[in-house]
PDB file of N, CA and C in Angstrom:
ATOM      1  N   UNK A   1       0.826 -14.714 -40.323  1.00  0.00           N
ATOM      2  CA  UNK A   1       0.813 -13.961 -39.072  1.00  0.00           C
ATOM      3  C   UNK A   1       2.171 -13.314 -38.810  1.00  0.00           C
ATOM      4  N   UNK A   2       2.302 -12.331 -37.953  1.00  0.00           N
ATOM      5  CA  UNK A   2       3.361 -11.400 -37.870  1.00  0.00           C
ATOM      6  C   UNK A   2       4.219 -12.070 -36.690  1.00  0.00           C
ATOM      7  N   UNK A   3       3.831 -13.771 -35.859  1.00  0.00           N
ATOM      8  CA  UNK A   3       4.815 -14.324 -35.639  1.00  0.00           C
ATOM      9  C   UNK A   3       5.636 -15.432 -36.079  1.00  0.00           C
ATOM     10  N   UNK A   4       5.621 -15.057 -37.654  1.00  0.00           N
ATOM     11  CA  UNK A   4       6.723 -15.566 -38.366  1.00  0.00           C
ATOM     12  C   UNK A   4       7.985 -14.611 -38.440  1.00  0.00           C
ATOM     13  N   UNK A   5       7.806 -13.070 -37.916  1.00  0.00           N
ATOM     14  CA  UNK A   5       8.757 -12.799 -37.889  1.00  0.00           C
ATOM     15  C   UNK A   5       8.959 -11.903 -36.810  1.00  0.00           C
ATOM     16  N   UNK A   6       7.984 -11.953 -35.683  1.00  0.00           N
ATOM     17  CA  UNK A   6       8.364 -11.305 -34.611  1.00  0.00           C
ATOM     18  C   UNK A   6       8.655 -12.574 -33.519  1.00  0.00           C
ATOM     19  N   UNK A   7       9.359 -12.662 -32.791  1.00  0.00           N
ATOM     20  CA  UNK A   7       9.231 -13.915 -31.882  1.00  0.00           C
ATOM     21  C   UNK A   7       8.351 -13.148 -30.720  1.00  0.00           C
ATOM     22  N   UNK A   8       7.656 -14.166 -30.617  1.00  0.00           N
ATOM     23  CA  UNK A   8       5.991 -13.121 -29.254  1.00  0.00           C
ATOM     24  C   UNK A   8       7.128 -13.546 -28.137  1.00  0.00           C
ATOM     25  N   UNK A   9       7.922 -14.236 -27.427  1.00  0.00           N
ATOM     26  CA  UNK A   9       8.127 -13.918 -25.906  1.00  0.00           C
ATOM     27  C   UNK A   9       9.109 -12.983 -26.067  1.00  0.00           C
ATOM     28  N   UNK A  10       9.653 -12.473 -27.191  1.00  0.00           N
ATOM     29  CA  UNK A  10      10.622 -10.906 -26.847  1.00  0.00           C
ATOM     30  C   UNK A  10      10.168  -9.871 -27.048  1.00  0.00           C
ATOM     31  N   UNK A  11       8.714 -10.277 -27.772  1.00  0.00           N
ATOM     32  CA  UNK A  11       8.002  -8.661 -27.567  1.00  0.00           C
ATOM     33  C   UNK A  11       7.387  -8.312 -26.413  1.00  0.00           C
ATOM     34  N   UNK A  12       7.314  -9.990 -25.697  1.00  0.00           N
ATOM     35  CA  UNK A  12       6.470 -10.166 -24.011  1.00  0.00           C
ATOM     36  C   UNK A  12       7.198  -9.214 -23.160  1.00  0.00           C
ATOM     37  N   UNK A  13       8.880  -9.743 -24.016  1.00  0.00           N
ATOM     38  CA  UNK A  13       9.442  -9.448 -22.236  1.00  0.00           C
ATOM     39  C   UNK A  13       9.880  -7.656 -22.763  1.00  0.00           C
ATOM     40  N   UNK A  14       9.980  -7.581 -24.153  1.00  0.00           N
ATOM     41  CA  UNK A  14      10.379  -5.815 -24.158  1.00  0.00           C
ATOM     42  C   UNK A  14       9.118  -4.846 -23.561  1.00  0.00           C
ATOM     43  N   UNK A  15       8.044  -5.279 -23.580  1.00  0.00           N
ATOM     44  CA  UNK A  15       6.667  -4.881 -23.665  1.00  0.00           C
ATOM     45  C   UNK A  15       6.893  -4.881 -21.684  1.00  0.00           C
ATOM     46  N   UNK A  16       6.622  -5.746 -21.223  1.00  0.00           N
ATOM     47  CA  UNK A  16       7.586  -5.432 -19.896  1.00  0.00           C
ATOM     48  C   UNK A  16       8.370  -4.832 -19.155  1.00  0.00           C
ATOM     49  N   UNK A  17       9.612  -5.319 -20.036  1.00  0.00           N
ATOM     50  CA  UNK A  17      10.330  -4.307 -19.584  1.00  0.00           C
ATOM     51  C   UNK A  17      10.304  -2.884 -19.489  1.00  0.00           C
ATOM     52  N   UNK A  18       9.953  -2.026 -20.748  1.00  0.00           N
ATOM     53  CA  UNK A  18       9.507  -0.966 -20.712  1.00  0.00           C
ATOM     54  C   UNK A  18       8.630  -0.462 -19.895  1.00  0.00           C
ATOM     55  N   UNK A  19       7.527  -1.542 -19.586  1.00  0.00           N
ATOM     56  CA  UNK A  19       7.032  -0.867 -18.498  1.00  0.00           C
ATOM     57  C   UNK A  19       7.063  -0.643 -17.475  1.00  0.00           C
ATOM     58  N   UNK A  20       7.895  -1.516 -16.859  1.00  0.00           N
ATOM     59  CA  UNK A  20       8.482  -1.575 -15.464  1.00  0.00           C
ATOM     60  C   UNK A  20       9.587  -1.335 -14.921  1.00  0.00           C
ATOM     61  N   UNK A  21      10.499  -0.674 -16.163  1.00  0.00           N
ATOM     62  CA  UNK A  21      11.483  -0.279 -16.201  1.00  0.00           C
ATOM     63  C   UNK A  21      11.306   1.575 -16.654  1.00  0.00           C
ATOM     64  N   UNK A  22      10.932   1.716 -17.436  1.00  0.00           N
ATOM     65  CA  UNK A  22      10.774   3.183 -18.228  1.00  0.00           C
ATOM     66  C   UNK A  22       9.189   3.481 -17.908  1.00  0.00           C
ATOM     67  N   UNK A  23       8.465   3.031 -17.475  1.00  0.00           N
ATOM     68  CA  UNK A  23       6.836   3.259 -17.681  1.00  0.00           C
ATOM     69  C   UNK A  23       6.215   3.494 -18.643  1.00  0.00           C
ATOM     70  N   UNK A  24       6.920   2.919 -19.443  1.00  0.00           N
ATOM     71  CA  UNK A  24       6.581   2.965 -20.728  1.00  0.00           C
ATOM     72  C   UNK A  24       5.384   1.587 -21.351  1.00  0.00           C
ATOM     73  N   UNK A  25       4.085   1.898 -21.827  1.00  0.00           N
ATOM     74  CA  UNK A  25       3.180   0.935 -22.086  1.00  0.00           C
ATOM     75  C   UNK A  25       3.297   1.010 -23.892  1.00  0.00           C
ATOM     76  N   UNK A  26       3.458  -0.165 -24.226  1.00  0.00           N
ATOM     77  CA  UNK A  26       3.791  -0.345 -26.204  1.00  0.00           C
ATOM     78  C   UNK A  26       2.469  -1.265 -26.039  1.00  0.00           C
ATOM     79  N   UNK A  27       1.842  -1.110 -27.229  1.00  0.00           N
ATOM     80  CA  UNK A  27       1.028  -1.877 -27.624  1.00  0.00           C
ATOM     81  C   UNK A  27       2.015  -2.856 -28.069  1.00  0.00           C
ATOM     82  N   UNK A  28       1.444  -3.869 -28.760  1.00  0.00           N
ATOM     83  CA  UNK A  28       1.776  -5.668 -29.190  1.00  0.00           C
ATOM     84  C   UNK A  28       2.622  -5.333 -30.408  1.00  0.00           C
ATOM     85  N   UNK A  29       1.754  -4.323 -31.601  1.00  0.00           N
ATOM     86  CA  UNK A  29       1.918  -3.897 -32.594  1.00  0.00           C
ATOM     87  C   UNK A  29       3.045  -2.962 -32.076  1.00  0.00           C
ATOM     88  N   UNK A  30       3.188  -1.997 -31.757  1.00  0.00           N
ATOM     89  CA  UNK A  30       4.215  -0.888 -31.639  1.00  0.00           C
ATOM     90  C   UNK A  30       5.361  -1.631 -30.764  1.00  0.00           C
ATOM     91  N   UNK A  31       5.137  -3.060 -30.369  1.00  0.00           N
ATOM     92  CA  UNK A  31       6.468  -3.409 -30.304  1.00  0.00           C
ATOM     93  C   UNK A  31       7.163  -4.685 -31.054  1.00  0.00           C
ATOM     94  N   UNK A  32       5.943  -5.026 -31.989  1.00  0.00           N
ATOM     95  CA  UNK A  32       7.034  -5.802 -33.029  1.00  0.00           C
ATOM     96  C   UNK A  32       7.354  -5.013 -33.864  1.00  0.00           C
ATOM     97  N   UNK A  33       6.835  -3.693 -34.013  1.00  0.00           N
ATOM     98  CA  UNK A  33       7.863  -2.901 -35.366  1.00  0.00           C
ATOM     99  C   UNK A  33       9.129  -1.903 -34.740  1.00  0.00           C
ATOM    100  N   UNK A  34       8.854  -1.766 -33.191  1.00  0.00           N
ATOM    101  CA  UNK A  34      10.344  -1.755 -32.328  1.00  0.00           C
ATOM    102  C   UNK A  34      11.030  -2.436 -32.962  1.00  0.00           C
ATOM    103  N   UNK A  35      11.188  -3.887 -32.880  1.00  0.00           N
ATOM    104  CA  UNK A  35      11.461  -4.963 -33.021  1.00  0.00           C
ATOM    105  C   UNK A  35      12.443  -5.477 -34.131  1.00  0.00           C
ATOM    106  N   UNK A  36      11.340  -5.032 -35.282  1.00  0.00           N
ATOM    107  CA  UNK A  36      11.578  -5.083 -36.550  1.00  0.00           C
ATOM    108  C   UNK A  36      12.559  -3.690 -37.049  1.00  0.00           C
ATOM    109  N   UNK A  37      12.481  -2.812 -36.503  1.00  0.00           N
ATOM    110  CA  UNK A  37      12.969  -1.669 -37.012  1.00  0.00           C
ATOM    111  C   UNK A  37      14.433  -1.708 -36.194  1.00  0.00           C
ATOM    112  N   UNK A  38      14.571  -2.128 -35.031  1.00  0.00           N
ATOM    113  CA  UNK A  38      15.938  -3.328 -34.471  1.00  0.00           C
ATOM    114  C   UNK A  38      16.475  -4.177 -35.249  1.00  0.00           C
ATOM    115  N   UNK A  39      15.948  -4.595 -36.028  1.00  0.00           N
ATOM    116  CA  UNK A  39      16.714  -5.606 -37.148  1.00  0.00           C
ATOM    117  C   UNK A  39      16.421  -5.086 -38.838  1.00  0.00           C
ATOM    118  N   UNK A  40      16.181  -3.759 -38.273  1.00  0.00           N
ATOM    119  CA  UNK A  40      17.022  -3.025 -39.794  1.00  0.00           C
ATOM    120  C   UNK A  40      16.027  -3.152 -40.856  1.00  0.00           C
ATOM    121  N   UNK A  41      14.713  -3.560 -40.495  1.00  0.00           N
ATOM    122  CA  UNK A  41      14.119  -3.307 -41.710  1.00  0.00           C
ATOM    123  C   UNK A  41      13.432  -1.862 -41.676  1.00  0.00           C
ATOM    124  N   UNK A  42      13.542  -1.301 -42.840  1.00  0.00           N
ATOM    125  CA  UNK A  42      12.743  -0.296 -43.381  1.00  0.00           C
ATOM    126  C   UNK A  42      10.800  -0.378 -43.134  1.00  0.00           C
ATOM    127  N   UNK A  43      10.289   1.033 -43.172  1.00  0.00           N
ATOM    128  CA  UNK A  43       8.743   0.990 -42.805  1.00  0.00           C
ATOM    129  C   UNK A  43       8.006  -0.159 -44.151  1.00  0.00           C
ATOM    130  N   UNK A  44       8.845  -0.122 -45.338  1.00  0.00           N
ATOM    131  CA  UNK A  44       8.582  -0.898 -46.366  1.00  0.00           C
ATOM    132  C   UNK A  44       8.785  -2.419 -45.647  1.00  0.00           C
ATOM    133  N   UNK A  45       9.868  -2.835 -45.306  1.00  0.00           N
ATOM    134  CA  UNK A  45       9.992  -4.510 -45.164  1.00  0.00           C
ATOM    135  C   UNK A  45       8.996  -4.965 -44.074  1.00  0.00           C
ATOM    136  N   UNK A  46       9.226  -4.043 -43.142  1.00  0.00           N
ATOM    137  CA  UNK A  46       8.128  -3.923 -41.918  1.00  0.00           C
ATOM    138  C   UNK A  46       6.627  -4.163 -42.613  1.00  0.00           C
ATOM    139  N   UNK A  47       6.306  -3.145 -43.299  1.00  0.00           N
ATOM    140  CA  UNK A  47       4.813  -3.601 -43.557  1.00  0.00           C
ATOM    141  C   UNK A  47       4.722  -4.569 -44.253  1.00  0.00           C
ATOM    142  N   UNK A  48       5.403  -4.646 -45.279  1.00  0.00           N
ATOM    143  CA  UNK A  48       5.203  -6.762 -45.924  1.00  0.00           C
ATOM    144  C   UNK A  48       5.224  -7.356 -44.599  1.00  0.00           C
ATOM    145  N   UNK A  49       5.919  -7.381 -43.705  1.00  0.00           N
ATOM    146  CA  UNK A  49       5.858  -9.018 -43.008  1.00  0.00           C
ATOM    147  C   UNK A  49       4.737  -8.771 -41.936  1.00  0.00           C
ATOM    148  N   UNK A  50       4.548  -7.287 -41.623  1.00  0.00           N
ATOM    149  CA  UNK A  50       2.943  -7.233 -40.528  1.00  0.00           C
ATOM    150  C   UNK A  50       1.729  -7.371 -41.526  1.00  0.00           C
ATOM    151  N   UNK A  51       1.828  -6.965 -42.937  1.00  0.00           N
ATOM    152  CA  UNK A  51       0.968  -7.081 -43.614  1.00  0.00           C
ATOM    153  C   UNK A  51       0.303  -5.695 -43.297  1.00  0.00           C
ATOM    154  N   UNK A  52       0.882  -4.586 -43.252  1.00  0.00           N
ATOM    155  CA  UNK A  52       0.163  -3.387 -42.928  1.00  0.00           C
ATOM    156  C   UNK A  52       0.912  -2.573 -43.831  1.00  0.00           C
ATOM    157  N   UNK A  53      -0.075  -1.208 -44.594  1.00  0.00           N
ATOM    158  CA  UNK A  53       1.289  -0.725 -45.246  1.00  0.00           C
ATOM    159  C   UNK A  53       2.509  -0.011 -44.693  1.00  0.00           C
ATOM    160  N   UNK A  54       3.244   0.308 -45.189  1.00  0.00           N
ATOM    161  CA  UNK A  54       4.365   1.473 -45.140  1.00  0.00           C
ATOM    162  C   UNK A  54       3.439   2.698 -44.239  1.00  0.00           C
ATOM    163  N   UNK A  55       2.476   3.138 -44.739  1.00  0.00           N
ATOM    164  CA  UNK A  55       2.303   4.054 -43.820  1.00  0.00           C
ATOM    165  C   UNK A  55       1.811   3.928 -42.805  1.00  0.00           C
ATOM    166  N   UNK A  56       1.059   3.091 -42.654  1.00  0.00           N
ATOM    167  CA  UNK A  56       0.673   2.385 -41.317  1.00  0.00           C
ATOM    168  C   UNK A  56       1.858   2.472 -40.510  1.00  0.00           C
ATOM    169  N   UNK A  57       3.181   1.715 -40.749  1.00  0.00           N
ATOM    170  CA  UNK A  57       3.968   1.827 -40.321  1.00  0.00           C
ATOM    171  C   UNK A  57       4.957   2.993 -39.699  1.00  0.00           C
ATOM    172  N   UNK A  58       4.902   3.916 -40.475  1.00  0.00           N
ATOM    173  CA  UNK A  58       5.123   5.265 -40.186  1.00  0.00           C
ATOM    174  C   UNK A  58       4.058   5.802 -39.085  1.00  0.00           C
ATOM    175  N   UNK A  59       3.002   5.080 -38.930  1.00  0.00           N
ATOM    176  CA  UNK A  59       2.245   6.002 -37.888  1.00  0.00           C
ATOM    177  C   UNK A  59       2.916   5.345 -36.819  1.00  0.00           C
ATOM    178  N   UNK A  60       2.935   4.141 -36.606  1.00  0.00           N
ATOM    179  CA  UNK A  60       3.202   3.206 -35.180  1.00  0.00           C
ATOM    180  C   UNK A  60       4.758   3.655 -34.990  1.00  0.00           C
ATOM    181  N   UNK A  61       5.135   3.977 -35.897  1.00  0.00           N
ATOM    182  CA  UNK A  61       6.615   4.315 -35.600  1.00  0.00           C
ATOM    183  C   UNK A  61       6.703   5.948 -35.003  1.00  0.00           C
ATOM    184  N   UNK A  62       6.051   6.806 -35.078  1.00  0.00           N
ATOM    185  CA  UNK A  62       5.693   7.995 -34.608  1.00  0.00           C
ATOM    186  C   UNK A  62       5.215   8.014 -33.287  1.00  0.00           C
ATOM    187  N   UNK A  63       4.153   6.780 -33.013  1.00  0.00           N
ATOM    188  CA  UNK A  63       3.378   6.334 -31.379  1.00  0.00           C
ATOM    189  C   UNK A  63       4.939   6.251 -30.785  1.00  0.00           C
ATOM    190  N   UNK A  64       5.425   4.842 -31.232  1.00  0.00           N
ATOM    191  CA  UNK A  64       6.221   4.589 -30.270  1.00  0.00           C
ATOM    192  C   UNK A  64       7.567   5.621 -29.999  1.00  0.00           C
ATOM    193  N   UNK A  65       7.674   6.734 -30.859  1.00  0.00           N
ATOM    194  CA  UNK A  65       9.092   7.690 -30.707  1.00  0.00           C
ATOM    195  C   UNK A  65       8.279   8.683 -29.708  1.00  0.00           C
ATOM    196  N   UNK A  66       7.368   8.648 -29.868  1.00  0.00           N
ATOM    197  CA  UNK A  66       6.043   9.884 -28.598  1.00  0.00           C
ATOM    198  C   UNK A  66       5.981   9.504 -27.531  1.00  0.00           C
ATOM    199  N   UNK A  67       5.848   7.861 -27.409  1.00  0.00           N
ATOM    200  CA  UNK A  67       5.273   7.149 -26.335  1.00  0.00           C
ATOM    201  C   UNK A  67       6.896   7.511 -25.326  1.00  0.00           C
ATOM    202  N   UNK A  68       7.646   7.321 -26.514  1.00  0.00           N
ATOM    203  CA  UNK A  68       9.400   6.810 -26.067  1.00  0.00           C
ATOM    204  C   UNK A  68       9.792   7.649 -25.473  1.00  0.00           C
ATOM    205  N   UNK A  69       9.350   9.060 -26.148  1.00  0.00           N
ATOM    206  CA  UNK A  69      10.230   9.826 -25.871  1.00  0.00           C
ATOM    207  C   UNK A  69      11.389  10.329 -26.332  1.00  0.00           C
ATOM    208  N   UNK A  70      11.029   9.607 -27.488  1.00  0.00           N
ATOM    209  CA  UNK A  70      12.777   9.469 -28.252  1.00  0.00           C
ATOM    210  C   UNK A  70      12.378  10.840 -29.526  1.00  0.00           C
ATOM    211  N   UNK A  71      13.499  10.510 -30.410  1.00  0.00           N
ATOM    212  CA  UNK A  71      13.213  11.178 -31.766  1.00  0.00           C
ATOM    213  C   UNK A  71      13.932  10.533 -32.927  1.00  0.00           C
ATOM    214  N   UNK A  72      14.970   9.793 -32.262  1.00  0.00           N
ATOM    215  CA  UNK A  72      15.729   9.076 -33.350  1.00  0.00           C
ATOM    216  C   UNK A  72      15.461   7.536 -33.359  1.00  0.00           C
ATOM    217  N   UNK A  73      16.174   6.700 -34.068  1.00  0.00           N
ATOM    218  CA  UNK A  73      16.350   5.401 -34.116  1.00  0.00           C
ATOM    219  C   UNK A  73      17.655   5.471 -33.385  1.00  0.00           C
ATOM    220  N   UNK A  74      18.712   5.752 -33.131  1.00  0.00           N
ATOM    221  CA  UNK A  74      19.637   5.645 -32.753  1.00  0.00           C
ATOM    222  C   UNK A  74      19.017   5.734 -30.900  1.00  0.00           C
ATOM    223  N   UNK A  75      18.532   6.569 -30.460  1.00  0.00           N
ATOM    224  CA  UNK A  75      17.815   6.636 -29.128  1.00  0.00           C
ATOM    225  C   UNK A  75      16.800   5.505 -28.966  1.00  0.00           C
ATOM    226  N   UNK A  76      16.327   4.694 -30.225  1.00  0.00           N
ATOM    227  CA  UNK A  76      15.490   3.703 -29.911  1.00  0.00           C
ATOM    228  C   UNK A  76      16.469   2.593 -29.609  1.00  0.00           C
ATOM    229  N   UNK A  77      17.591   2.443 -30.157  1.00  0.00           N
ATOM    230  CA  UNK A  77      18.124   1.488 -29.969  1.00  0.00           C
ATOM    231  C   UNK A  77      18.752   1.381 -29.110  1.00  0.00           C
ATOM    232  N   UNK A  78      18.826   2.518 -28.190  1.00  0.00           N
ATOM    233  CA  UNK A  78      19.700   2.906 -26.916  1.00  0.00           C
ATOM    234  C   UNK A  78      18.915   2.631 -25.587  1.00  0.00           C
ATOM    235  N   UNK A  79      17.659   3.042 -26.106  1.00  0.00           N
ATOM    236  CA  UNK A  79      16.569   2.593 -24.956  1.00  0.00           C
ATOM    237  C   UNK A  79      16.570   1.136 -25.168  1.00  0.00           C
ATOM    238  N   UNK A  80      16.077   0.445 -25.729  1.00  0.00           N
ATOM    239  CA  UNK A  80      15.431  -1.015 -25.998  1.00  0.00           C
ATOM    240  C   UNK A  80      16.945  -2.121 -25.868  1.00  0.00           C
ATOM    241  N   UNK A  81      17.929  -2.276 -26.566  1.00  0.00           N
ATOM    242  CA  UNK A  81      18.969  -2.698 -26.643  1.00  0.00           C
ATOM    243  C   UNK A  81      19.106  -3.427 -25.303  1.00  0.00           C
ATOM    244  N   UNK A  82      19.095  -2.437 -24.439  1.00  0.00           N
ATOM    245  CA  UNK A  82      19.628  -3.020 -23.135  1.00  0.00           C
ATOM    246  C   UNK A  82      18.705  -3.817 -22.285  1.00  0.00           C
ATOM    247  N   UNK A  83      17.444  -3.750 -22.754  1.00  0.00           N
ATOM    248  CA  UNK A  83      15.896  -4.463 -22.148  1.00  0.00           C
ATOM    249  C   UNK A  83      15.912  -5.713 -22.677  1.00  0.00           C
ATOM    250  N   UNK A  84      16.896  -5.626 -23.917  1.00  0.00           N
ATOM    251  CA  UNK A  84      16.330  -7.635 -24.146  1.00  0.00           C
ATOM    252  C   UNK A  84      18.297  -7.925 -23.994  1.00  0.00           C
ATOM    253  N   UNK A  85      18.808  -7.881 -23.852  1.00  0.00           N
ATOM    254  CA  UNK A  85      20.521  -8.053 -23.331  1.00  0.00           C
ATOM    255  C   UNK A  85      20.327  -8.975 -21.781  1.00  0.00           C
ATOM    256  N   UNK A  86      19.310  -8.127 -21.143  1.00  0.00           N
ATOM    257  CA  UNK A  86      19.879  -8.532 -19.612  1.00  0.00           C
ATOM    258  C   UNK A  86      18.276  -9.565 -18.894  1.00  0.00           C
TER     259      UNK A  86
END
């Protein structure tokens, strides 16, 4: 299961936060590969440990830069960063 390497109460509380902070709604999935893509793994390492492929991954990673608003990783990490800090 994908909480061997996502911990579920920080995707609880980013999944939260975003929304009640940014209005932003992430699915479960589009926020452990937030998550994961926060700790530097590639759409490759990402899909080994969700068990989904690489491109799978590339799609959820496209939702959540749409959903975000963003376009970079550097803006993902600028948004999210500060949601699990405080």
């Amino acid at each position: 299961s994908s909480g061997d390497y996502t911990d579920d109460a920080l995707v609880t509380r980013l999944r939260e936060r975003l929304s009640s902070r940014h209005k932003i709604a992430l699915s479960q999935r589009q926020s452990e590969v937030a998550l994961l893509i926060l700790r530097g793994h590639s759409s490759v390492s990402i899909g080994w440990r969700l068990d989904i492929s690489p491109q799978t991954v590339k799609v959820f990673r496209k939702q959540l830069y749409r959903k975000c608003e963003i376009s970079s990783q550097a803006e993902l990490f600028s948004l999210i960063t500060p949601l699990l800090s405080s």
